[in-house]
Each structure stands twice: as C-alpha cells, then as structure tokens.
Protein backbone atom coordinates (compact mmCIF):
# COMPACT_ATOMS: atom_id res chain seq x y z
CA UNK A 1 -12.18 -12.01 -6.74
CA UNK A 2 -11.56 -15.93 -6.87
CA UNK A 3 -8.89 -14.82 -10.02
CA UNK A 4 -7.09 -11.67 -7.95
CA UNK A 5 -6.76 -14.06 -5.41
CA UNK A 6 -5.13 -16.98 -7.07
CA UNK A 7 -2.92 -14.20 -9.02
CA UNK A 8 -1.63 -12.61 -5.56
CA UNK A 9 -1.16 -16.14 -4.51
CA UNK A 10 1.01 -17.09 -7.19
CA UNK A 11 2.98 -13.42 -7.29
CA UNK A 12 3.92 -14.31 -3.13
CA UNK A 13 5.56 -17.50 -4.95
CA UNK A 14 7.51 -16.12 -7.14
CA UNK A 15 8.91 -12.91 -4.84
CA UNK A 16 10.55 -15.40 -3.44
CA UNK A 17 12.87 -16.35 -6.29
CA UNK A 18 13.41 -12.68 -7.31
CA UNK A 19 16.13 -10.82 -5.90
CA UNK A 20 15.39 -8.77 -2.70
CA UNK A 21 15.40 -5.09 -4.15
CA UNK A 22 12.46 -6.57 -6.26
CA UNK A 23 10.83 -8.49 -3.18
CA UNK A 24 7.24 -6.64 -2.18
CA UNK A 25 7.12 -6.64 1.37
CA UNK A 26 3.55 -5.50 1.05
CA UNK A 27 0.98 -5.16 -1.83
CA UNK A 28 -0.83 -2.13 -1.54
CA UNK A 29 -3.11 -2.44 -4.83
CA UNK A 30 -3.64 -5.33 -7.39
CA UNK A 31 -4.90 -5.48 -11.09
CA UNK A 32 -5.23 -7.63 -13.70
CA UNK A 33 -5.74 -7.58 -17.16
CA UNK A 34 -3.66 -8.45 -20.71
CA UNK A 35 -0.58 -6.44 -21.34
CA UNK A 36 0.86 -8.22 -23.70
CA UNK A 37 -2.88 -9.19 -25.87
CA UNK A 38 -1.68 -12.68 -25.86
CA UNK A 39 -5.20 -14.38 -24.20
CA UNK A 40 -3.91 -14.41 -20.96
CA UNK A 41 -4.39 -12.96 -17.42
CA UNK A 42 -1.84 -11.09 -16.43
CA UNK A 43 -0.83 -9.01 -13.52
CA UNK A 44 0.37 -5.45 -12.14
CA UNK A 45 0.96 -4.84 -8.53
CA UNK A 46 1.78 -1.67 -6.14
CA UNK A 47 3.79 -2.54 -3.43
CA UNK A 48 5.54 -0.85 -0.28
CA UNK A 49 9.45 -2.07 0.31
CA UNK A 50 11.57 -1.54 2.85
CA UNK A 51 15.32 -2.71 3.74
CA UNK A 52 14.91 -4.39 7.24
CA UNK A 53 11.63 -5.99 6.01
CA UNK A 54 9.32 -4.62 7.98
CA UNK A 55 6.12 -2.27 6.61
CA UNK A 56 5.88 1.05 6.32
CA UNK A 57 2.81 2.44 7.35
CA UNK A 58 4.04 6.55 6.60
CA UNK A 59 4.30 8.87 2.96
CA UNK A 60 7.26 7.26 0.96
CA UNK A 61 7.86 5.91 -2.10
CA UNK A 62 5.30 3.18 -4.01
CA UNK A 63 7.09 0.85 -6.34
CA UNK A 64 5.57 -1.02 -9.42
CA UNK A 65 5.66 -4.68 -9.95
CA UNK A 66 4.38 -5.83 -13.45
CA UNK A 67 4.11 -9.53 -14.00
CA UNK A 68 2.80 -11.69 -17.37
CA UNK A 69 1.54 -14.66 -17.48
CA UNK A 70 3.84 -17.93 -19.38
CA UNK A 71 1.33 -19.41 -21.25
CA UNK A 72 3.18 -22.86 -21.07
CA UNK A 73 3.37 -23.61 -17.55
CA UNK A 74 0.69 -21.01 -16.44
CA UNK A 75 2.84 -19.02 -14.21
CA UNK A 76 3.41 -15.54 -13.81
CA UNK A 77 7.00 -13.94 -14.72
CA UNK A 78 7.95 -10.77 -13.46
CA UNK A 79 8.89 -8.54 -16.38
CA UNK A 80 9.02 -4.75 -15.01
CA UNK A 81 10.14 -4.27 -10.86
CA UNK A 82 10.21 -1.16 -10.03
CA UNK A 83 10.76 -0.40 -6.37
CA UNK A 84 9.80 3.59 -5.37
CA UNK A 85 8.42 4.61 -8.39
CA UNK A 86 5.57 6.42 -7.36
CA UNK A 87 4.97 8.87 -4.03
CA UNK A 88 2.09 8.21 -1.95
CA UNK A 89 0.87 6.91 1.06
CA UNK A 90 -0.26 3.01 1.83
CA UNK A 91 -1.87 2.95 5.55
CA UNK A 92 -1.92 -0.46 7.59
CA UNK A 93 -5.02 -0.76 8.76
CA UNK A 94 -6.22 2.72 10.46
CA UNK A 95 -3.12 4.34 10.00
CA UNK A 96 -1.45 6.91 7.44
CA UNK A 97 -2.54 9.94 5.89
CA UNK A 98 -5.81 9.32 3.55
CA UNK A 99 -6.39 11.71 0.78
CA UNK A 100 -3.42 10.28 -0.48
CA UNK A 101 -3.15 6.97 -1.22
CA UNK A 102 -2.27 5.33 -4.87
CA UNK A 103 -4.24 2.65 -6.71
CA UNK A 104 -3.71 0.82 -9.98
CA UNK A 105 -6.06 -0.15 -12.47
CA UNK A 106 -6.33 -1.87 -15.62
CA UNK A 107 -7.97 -0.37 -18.74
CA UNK A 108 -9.79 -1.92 -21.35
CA UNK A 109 -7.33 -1.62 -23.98
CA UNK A 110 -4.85 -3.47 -21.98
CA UNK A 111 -2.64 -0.43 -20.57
CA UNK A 112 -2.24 0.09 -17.02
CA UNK A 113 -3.26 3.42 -14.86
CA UNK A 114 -0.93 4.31 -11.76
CA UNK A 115 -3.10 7.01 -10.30
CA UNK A 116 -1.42 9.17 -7.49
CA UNK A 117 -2.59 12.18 -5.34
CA UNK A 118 -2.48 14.64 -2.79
CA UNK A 119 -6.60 15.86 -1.42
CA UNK A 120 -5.05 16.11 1.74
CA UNK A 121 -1.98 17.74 3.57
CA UNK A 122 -1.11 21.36 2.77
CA UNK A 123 -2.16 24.08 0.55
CA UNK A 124 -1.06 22.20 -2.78
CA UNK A 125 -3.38 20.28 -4.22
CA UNK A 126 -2.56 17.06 -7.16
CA UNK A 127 -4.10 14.18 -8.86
CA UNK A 128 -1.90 12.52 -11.18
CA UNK A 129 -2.31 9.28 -13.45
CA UNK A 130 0.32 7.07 -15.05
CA UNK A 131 -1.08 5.32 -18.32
CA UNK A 132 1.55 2.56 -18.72
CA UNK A 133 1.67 0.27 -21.94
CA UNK A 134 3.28 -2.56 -23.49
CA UNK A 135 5.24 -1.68 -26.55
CA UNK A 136 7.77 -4.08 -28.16
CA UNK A 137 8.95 -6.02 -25.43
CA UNK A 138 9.22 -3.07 -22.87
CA UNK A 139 6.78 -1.82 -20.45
CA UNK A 140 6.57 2.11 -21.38
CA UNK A 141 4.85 5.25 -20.07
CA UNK A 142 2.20 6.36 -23.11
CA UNK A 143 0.16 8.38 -20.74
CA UNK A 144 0.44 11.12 -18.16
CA UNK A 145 -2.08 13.50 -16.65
CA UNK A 146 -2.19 15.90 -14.04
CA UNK A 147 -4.14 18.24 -12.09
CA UNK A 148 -3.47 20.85 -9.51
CA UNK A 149 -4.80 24.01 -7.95
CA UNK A 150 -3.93 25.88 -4.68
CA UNK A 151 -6.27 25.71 -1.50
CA UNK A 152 -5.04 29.32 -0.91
CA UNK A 153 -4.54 30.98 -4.54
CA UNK A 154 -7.40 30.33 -6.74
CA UNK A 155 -5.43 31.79 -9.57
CA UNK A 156 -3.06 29.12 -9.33
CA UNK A 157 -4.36 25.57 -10.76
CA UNK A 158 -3.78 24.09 -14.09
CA UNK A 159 -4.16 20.54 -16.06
CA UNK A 160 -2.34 18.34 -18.09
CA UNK A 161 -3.39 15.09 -20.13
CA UNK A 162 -0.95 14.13 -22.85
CA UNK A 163 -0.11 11.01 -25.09
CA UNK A 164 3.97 10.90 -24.55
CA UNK A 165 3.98 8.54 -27.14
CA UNK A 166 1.75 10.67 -29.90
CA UNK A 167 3.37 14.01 -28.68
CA UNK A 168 0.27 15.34 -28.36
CA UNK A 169 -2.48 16.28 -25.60
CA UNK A 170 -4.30 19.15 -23.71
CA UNK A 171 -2.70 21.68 -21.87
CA UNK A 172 -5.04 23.94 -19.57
CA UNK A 173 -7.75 22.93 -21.45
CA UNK A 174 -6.52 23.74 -25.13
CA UNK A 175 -4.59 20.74 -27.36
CA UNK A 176 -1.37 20.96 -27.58
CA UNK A 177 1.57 19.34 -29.66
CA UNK A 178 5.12 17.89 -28.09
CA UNK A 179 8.10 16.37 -28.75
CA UNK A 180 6.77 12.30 -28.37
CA UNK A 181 8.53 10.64 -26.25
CA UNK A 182 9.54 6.74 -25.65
CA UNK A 183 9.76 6.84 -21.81
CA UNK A 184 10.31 3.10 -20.42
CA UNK A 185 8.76 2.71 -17.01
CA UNK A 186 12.14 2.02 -14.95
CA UNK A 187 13.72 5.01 -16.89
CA UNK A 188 10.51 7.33 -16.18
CA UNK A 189 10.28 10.12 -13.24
CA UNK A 190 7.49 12.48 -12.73
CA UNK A 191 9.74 15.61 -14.17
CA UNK A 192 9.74 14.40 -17.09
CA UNK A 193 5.77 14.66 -17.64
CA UNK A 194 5.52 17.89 -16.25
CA UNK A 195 8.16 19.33 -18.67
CA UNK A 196 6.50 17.84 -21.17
CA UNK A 197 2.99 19.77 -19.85
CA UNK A 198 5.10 22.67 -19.51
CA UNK A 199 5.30 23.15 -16.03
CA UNK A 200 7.33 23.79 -13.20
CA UNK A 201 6.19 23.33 -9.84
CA UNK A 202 9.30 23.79 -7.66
C-alpha cells in the first residue's frame, strides 16, 4: 500500500507537466509492476477525463495512463497516455452503474490486464480483458479475450482468448490460428480483437 501510495503521489506530480489531453482528472484504478524488466517499479493507471475538469460519475470512456520509472532520478515518466480507451463505468462514491466498472492489474510476467465488462444493464452480457505488453520501446496489445452470452437467447454466447502477437488462441472453446498482429496500444480499438475472434456483434 505504502508503494501505490508514493507511486500515485508522484504520478499527481507529474500530470501536471503533461499536456492537458493527457491530464487524469481522476484515477479510477492503479497498478504496479515492471514493464520494461529493468528492476524497477513502475506504474499503469485508469483514469476518467473530462474537458471542463470536473468528474464524471456516468458510462463513458476510461483512458490508460502507463508510466516507467527513470532509474536515475527515481521518477516516473509517462510513456503511453491514452485518454478514452476503454468503455466502462467509474462511480464517485455511491454513484454509477456497478456491474460495470474496469480495473487494471499487473501480471507476473510484467504485462498489464485492462479488464472491462458489462454484468449489468440490458440483455447483452460481456467480460473483456486487455493483456498489454512492452515490446521494443512501444507499449502493445499481445492479449485479448472476451466473453459474451445473451440474458434472453441462450443460444447466443461465445468466447474468445487469443495471443495477437502469436496469431494464435481459442475460439469457442477450440484453438484457433490468425493473422498475428502488432497492435500498439494508442493505435488499438476493440474491433479489431473481435475481428480477429471472428465476430461481429453489431
């Protein structure tokens, strides 16, 4: 705890400096771990922005701040901002829909897991995950899964868990092979992931 809080202390500093498309208004969800396997604590954020600065407490968009640690002055640099990245839903205090609200986690390997969902509001059902992964220099999705079924047609579910980068995964339950893909995290939307799985849920 005494480490997440010195990290979110430091990452307030230096949204300062950055420009204001980049500045968090609020952090939703917190990790740390070593993206870049250099020995040092680094750190990944979700955070809610919003033009006139004030919170917003509905559904909307979830950006992705990704910060690493300079080992010579022991601060942290942001290297990936990435304002409404993700769709979800980041209640102050009591309010906001639960059932839908995104965390991010760190892995032991290193990667990052942006994990996303809908267990709550109408008859379509989701739980997605972002594996995200450091890969010369650039901050790229290697990971995407996702799961769905309808509250009203059992008939109609499916999942999804592929490795963009290998081209390879499981489909439905059975493995599957894919174009791979290179995908950097500013350049990634969720369409591209479920074409790669195959489907289309429009």
């Amino acid at each position: 705890m005494r480490l997440q809080s010195i990290a979110l202390s430091l990452l307030l500093i230096i949204g300062t400096a950055i420009t204001p498309a980049a500045a968090a208004d609020r952090i939703v969800d917190a990790a740390v771990g070593d993206w870049n396997k250099d020995g040092l604590n680094d750190l990944a954020v979700l955070f809610v922005r919003s033009d006139d600065g004030t919170e917003e407490s509905d559904t909307g968009e979830i950006g992705i701040g990704i910060y690493l640690r300079n080992g010579e002055r022991d601060l942290l640099v942001p290297a990936a901002i990435v304002p409404d990245k993700v769709w979800g839903s980041a209640p102050v205090g009591d309010d906001g829909i639960y059932g839908q609200e995104p965390s991010i986690k760190a892995t032991e390997s290193g990667s990052i897991t942006v994990a996303t969902r809908n267990d709550a509001i109408g008859r379509d059902r989701w739980q997605q995950v972002l594996t995200i992964a450091y890969r010369d220099g650039a901050f790229v999705v290697a990971g995407f899964t996702y799961d769905y079924y309808d509250t009203l047609d059992p008939d109609r579910n499916g999942s999804c868990d592929i490795n963009l980068l290998a081209g390879k995964g499981m489909v439905d339950g059975k493995p599957e092979k894919m174009e791979a893909k290179r995908v950097t995290l500013e350049d990634w939307d969720d369409e591209t992931g479920l074409k790669a799985c195959g489907l289309d849920l429009q």
